[in-house]
Protein backbone atom coordinates (compact mmCIF):
# COMPACT_ATOMS: atom_id res chain seq x y z
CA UNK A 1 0.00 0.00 0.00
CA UNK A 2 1.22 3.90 -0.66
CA UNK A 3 -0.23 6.61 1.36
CA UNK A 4 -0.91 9.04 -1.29
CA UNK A 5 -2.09 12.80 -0.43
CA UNK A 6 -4.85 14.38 -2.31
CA UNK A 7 -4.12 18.08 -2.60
CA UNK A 8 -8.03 18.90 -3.76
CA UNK A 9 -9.56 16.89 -0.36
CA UNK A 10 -6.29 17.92 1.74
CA UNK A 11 -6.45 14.28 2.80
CA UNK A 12 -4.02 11.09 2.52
CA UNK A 13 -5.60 8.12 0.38
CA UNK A 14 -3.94 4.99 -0.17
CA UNK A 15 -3.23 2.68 -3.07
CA UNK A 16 -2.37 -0.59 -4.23
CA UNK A 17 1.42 -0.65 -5.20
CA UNK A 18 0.42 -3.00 -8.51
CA UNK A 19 3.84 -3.87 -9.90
CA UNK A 20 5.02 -4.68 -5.96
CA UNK A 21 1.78 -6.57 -5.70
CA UNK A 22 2.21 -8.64 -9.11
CA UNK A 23 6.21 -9.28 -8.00
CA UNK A 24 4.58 -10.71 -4.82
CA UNK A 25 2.29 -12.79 -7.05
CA UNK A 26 5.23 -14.01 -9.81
CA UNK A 27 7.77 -15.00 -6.54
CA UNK A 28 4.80 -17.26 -5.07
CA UNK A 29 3.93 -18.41 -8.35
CA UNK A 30 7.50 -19.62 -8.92
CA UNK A 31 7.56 -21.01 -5.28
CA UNK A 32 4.61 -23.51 -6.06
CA UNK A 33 6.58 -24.13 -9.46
CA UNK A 34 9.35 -25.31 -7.85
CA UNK A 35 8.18 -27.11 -4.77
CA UNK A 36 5.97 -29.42 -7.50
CA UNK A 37 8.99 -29.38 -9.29
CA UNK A 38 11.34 -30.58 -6.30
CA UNK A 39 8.66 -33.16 -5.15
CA UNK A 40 8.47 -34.56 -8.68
CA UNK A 41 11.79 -35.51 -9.11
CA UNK A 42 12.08 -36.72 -5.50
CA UNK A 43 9.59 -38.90 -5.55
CA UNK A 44 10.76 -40.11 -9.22
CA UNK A 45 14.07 -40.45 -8.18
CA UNK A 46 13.51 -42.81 -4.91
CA UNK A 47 10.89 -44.86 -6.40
CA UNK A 48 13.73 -45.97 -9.00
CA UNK A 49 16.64 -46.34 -6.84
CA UNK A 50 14.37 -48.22 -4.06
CA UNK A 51 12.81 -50.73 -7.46
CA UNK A 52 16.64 -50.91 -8.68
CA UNK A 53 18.01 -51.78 -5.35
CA UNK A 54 15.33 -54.57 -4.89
CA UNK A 55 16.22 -55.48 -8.40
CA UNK A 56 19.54 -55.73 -7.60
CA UNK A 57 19.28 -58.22 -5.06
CA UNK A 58 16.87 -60.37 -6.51
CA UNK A 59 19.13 -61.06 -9.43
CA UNK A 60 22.02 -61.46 -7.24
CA UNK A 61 20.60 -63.89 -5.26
CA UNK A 62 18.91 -65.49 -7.73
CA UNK A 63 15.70 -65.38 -5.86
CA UNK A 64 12.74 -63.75 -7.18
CA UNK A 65 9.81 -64.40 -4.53
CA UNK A 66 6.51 -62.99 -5.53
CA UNK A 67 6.13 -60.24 -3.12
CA UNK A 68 9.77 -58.76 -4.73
CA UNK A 69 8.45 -58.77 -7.80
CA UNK A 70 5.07 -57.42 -7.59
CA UNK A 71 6.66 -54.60 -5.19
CA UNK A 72 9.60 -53.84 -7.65
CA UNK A 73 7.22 -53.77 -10.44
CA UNK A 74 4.73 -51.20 -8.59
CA UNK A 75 7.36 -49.03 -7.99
CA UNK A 76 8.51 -48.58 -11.10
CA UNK A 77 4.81 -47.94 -12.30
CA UNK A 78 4.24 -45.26 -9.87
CA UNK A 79 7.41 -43.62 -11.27
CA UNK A 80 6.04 -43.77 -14.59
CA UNK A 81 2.80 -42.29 -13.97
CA UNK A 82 4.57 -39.34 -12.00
CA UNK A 83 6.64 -38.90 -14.76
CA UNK A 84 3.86 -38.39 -17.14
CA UNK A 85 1.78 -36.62 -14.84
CA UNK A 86 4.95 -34.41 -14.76
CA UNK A 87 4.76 -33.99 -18.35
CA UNK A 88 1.29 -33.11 -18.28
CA UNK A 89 2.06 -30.27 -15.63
CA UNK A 90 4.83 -28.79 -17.81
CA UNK A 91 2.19 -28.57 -20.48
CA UNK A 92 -0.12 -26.85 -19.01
CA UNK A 93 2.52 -24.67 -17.06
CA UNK A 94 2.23 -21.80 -19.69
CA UNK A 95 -1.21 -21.50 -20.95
CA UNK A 96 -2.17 -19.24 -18.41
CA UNK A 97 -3.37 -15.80 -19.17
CA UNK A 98 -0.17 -13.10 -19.13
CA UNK A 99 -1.83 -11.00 -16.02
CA UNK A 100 -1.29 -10.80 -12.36
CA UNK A 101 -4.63 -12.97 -11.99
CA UNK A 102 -3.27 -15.36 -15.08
CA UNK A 103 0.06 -15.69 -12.88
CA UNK A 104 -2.32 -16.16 -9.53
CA UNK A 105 -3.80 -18.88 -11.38
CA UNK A 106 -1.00 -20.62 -12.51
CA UNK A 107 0.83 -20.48 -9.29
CA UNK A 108 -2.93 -21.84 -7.24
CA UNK A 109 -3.04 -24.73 -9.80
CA UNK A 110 0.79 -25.80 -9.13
CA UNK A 111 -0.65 -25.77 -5.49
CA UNK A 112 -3.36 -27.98 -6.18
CA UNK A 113 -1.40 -30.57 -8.14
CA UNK A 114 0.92 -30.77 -4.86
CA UNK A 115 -1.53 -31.14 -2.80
CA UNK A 116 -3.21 -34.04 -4.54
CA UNK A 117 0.58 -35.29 -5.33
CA UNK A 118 1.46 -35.33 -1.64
CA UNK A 119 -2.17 -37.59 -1.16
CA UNK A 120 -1.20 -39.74 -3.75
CA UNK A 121 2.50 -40.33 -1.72
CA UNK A 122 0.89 -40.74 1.15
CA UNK A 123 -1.46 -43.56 -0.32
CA UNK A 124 2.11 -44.79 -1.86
CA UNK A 125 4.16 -44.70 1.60
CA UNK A 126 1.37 -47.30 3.22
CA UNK A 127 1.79 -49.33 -0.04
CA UNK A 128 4.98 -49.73 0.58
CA UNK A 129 4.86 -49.83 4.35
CA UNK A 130 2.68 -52.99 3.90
CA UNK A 131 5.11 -54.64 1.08
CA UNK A 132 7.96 -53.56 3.68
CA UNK A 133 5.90 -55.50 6.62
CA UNK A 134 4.81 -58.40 4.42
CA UNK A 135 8.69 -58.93 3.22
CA UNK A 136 10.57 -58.44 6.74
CA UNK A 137 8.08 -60.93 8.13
CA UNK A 138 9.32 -64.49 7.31
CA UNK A 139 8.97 -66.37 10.42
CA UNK A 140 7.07 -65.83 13.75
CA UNK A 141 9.77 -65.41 15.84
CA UNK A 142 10.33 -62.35 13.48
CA UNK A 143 7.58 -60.69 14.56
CA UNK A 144 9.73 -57.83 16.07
CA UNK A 145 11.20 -57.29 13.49
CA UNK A 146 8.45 -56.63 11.15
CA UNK A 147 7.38 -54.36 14.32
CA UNK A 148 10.46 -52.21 14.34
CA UNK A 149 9.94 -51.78 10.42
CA UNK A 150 6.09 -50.77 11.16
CA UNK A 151 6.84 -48.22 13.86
CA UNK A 152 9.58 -46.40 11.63
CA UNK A 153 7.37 -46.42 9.04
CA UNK A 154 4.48 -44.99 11.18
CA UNK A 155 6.74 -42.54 12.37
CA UNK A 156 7.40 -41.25 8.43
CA UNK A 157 3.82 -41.45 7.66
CA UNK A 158 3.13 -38.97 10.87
CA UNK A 159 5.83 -37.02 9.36
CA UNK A 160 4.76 -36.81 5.58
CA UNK A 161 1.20 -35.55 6.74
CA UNK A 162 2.20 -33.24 8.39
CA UNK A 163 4.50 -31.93 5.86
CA UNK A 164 1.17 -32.37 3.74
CA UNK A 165 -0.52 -30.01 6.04
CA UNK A 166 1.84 -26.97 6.91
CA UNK A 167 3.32 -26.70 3.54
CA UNK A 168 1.34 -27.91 0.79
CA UNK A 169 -1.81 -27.07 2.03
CA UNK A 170 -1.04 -24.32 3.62
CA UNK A 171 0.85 -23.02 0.44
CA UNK A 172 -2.54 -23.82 -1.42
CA UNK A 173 -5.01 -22.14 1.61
CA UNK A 174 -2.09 -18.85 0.71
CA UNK A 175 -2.49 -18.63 -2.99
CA UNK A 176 -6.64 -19.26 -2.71
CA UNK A 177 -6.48 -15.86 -0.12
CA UNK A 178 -4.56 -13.90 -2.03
CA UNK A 179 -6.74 -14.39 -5.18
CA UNK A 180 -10.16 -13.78 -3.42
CA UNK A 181 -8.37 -10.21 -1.95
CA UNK A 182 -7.15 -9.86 -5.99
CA UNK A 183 -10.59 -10.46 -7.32
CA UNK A 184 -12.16 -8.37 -4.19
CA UNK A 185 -9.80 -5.45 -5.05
CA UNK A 186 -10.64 -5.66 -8.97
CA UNK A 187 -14.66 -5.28 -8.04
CA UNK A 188 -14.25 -2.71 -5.57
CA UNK A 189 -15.14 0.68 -6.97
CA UNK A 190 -12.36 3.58 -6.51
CA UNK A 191 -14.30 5.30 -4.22
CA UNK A 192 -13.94 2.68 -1.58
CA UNK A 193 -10.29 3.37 -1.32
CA UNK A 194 -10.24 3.61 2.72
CA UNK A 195 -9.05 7.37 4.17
CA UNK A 196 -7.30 8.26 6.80
């Protein structure tokens, strides 16, 4: 906001700084850009070095149990499908109107797809907690350790929703704000401009 003075009332208005406000807009924009981005290729990258690893072992050992497999096989799925879903996003990255509302837009729908991208890991992460359980446990008397492997994984889960919550959400709740103020402020008539 400036405080402007209005030499005809002899009072101080104030105004929207546009260009600061639409800076504000493009650096959030970019923010939910990169974050999908980041989470993209993080979740890309670990689903194929976790499959490859598994891999790995089953062809060194020679063993290829059913559970390995199936698990391996998933994994490398789900990478594919983030992939594309990834190439989808980049698509649709730039045909967004050229406006501070266009940019708005752009940077709520990046904030959407990581929301619904952070759901989808969390489905994922009990997927594989399950497959993790399933595999640790070979024999009763291993019960403890499929236990162990459960709590750490509970543990992760506690910590991915939350992440969930306070950033990706929260990062969506943000941008949705912002544009109702944007769309309020575009509606308003001038003369609402509060005085002093």
């Amino acid at each position: 906001m400036k405080k402007i003075w209005d030499a005809q009332n002899g009072q101080a208005l104030y105004a929207i700084d546009e260009k600061a406000l639409h800076n504000k807009v493009i650096a959030k924009k970019n923010k939910a850009a990169q974050t999908a981005n980041k989470m993209e290729l993080t979740l890309i990258g670990s689903l194929l070095v976790a499959s490859g690893m598994i891999w790995r072992v089953m062809f060194m050992k020679s063993s290829f149990e059913l559970v390995q497999v199936v698990f391996a096989s998933l994994l490398l799925l789900v990478a594919a499908a983030i992939f594309l879903s990834r190439r989808k996003r980049l698509a649709w990255q730039n045909s967004f109107e050229n406006s501070m509302l266009g940019d708005l837009e752009q940077g709520l729908a990046n904030a959407r797809y990581q929301v619904n991208l952070s759901k989808a890991a969390g489905f994922l992460y009990l997927t594989v907690t399950g497959f993790a359980v399933v595999s640790v446990f070979q024999e009763v008397a291993d019960w403890w350790k499929s236990a162990l492997v459960l709590l750490l994984f509970g543990f992760g889960y506690f910590a991915s929703r939350w992440e969930h919550r306070k950033f990706y959400v929260g990062q969506k709740k943000n941008l949705t704000v912002m544009k109702e103020q944007l769309l309020r402020m575009e509606n308003e008539p001038p003369e609402n401009i509060p005085r002093e």
